[in-house]
N, C-alpha and C. Protein backbone atom coordinates (compact mmCIF):
# COMPACT_ATOMS: atom_id res chain seq x y z
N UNK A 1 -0.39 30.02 -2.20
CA UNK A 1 0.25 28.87 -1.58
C UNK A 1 -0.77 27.73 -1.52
N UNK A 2 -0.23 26.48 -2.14
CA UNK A 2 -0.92 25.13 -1.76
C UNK A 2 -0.89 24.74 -0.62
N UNK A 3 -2.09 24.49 -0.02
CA UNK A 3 -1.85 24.01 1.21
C UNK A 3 -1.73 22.47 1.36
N UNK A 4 -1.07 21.73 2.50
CA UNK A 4 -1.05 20.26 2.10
C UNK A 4 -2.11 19.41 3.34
N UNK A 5 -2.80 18.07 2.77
CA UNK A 5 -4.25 18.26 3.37
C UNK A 5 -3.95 16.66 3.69
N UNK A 6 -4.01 16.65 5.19
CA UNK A 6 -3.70 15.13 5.38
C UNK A 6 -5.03 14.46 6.16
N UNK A 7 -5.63 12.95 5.85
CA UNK A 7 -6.23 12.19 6.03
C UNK A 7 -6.00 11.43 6.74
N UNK A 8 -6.39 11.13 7.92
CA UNK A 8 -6.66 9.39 8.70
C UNK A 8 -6.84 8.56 7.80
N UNK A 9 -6.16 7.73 7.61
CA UNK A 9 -6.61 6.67 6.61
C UNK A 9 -6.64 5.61 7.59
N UNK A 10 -6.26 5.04 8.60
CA UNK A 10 -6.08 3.93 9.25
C UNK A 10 -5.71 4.59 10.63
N UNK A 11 -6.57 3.90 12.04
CA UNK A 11 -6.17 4.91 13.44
C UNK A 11 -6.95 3.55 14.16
N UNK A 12 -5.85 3.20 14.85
CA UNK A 12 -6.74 1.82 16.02
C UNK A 12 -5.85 0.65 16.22
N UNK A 13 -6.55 0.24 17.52
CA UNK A 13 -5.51 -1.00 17.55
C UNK A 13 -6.62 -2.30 17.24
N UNK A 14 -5.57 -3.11 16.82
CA UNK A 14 -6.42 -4.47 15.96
C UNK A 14 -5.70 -5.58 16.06
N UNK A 15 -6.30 -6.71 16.43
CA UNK A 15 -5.69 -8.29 16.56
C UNK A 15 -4.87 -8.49 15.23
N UNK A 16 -3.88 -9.36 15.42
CA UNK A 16 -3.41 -9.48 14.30
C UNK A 16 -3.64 -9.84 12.76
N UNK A 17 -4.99 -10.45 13.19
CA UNK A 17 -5.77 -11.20 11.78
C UNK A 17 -6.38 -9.85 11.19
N UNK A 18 -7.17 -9.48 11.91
CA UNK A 18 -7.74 -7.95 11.55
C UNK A 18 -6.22 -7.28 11.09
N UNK A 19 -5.24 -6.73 11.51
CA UNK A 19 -4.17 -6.22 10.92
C UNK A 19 -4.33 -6.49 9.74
N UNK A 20 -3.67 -7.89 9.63
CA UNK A 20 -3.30 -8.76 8.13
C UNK A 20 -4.50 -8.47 7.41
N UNK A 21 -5.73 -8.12 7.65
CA UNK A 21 -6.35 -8.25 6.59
C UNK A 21 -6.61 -7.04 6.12
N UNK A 22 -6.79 -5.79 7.21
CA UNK A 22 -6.86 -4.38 6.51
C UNK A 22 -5.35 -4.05 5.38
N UNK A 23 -4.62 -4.39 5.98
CA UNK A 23 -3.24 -4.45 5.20
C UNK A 23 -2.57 -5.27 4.07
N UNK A 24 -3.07 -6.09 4.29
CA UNK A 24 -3.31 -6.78 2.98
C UNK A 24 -4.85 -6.20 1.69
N UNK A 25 -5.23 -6.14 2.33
CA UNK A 25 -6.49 -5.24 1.35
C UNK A 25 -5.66 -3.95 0.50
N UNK A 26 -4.96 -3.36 1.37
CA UNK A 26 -4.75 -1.98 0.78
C UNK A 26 -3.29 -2.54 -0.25
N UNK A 27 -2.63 -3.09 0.20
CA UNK A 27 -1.46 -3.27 -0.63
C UNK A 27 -2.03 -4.27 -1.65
N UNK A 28 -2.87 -5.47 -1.87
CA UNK A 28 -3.68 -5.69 -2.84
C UNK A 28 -4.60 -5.18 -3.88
N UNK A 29 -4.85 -3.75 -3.17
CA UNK A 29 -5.46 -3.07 -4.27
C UNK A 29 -4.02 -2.06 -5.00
N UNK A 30 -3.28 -2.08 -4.58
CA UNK A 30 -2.30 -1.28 -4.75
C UNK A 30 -1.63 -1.80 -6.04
N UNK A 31 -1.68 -3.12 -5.82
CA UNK A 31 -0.72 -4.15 -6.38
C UNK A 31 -1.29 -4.27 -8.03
N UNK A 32 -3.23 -4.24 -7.69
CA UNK A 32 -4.06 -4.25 -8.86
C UNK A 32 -4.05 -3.72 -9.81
N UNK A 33 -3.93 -2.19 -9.39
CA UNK A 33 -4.16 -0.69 -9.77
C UNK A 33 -2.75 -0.99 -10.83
N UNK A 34 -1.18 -1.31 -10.02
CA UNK A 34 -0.06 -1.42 -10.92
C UNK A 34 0.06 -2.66 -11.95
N UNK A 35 -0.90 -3.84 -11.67
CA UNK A 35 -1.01 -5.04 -13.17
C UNK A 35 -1.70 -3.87 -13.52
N UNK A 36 -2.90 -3.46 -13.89
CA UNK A 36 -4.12 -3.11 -14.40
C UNK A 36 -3.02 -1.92 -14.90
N UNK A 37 -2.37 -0.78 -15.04
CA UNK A 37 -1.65 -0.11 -15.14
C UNK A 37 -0.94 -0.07 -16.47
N UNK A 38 0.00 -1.04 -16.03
CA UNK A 38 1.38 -1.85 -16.50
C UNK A 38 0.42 -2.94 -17.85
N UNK A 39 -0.54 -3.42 -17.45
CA UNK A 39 -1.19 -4.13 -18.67
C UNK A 39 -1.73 -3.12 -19.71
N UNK A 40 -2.57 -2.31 -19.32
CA UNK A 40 -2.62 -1.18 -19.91
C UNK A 40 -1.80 -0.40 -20.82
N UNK A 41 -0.92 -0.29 -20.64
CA UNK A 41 0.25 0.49 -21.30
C UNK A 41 0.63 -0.46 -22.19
N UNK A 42 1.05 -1.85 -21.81
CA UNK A 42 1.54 -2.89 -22.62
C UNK A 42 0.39 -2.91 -24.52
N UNK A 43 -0.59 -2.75 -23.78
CA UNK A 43 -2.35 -2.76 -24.82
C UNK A 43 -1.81 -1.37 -25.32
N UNK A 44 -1.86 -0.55 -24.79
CA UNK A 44 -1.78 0.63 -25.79
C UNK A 44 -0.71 0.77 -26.44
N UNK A 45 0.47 0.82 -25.85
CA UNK A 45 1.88 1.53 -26.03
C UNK A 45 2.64 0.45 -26.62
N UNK A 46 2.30 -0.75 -26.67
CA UNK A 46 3.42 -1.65 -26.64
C UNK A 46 4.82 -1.86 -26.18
N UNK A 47 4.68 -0.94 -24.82
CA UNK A 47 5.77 -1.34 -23.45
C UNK A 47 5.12 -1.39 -22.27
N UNK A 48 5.90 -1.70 -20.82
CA UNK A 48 5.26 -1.85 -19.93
C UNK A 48 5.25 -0.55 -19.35
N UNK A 49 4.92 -0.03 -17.85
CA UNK A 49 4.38 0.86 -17.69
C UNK A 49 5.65 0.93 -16.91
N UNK A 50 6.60 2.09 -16.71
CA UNK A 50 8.09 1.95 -15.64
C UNK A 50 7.73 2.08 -14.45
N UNK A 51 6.93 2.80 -13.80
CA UNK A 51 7.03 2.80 -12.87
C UNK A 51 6.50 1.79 -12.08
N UNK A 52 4.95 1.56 -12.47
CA UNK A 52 4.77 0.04 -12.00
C UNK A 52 5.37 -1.29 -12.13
N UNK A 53 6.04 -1.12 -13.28
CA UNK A 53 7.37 -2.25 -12.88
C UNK A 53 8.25 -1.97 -12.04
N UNK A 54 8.54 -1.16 -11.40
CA UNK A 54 9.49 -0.89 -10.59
C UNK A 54 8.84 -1.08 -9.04
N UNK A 55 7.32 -0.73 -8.76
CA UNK A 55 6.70 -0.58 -7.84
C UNK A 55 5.94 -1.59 -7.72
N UNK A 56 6.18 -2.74 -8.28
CA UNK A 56 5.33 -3.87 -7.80
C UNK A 56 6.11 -4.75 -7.09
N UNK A 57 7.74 -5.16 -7.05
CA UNK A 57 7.96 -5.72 -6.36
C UNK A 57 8.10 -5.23 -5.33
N UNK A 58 8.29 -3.80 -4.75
CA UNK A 58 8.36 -3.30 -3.94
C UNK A 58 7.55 -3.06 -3.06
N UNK A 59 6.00 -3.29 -3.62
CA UNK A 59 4.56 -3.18 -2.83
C UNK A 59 4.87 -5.29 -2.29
N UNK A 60 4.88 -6.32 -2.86
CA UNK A 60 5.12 -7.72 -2.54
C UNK A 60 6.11 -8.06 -1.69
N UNK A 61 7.43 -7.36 -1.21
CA UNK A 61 8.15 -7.05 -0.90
C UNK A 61 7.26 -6.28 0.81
N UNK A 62 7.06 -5.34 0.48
CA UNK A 62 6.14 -4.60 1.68
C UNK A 62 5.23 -6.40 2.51
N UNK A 63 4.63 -6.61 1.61
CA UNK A 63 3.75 -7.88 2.39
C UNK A 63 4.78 -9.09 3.09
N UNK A 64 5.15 -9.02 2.24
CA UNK A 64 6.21 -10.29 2.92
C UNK A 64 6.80 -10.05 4.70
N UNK A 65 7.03 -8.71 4.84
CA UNK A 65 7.44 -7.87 6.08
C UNK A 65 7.19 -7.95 7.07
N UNK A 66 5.02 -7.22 5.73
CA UNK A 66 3.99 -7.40 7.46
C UNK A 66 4.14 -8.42 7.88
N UNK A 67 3.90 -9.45 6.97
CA UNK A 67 3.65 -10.73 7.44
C UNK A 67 4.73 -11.50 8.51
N UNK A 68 5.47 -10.78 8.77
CA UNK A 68 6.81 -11.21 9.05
C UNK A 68 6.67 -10.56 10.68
N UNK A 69 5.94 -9.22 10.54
CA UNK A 69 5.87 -8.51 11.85
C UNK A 69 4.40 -8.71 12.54
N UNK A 70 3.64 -8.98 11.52
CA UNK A 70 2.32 -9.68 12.32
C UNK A 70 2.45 -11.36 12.75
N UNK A 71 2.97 -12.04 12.46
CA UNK A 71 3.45 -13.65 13.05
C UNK A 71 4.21 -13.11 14.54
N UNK A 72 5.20 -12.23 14.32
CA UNK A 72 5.72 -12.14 15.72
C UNK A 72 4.49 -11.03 16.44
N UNK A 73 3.66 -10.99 16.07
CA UNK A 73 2.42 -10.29 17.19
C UNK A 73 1.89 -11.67 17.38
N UNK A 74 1.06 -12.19 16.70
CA UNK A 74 0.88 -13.61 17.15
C UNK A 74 1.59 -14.54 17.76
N UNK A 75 2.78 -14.67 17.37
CA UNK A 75 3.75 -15.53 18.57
C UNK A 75 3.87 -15.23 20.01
N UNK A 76 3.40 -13.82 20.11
CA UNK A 76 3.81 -13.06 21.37
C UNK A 76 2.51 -12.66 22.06
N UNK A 77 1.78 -12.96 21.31
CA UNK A 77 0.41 -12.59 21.67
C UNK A 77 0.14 -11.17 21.94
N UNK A 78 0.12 -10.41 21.11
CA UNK A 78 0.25 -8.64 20.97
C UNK A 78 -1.02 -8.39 20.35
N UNK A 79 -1.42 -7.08 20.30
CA UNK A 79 -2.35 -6.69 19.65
C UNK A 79 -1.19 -5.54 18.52
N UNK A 80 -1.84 -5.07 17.65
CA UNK A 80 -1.21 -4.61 16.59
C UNK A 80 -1.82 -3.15 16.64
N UNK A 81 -1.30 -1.44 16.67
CA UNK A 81 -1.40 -0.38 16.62
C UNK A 81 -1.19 -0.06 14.93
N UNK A 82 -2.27 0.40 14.72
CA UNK A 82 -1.99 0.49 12.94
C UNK A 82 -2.02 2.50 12.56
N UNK A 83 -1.57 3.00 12.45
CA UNK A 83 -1.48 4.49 12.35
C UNK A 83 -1.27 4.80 10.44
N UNK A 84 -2.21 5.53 10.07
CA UNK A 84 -2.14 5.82 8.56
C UNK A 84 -2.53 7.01 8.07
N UNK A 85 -1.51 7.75 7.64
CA UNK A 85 -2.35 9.22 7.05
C UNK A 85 -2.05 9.35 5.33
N UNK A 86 -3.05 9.91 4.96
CA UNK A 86 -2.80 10.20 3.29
C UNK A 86 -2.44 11.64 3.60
N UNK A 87 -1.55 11.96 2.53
CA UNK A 87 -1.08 13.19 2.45
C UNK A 87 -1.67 13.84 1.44
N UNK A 88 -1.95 14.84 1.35
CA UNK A 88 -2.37 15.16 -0.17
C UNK A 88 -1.99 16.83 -0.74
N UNK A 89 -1.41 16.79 -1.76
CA UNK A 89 -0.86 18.01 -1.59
C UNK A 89 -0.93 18.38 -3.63
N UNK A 90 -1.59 19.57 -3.57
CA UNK A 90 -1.72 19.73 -5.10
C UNK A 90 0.02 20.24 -5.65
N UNK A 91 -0.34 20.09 -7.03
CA UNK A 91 1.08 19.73 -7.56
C UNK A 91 0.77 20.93 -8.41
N UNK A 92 1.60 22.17 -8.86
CA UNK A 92 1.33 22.61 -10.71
C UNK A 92 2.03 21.54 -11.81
N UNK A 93 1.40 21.51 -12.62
CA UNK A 93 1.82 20.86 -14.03
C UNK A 93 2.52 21.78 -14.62
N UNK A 94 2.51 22.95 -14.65
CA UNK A 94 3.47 23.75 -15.51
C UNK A 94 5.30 23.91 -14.75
């Protein structure tokens, strides 16, 4: 049996600027990884990559949100609770 192995990735509370910026970091690298990806494939394969086309507006989409739920912490003057775990769980290929 695989066992499944989860990570703190993010645990604390943080002003809203601090929010926006750990969170924006991670969905910016996210965003990278799928051009860099999707360009990739385009260079090799001569198509784009599907899933990162499918998953990039959906990561830009995600920002638009925060941004949407960190302004109303700032309007309200809140501090922001950020909670994050990676999951990690091995897969068989066969």
């Amino acid at each position: 049996m695989i066992k499944k192995n989860k990570i703190k990735l993010i645990k604390g509370v943080f002003s809203p600027e601090d929010s926006k910026e750990i969170l924006n970091n991670l969905y910016n690298s996210k965003i990278s990884f799928h051009n860099m990806k999707n360009f990739s494939s385009n260079e090799r394969l001569g198509q784009p990559d599907k899933l990162s086309v499918k998953r990039l507006p959906e990561l830009k989409e995600a920002i638009k949100n925060i941004a949407v739920i960190l302004n109303t912490a700032v309007e309200k003057n809140f501090k922001v609770k950020l909670n994050s775990v990676v999951e990690i769980e091995l897969v068989s290929t066969k």
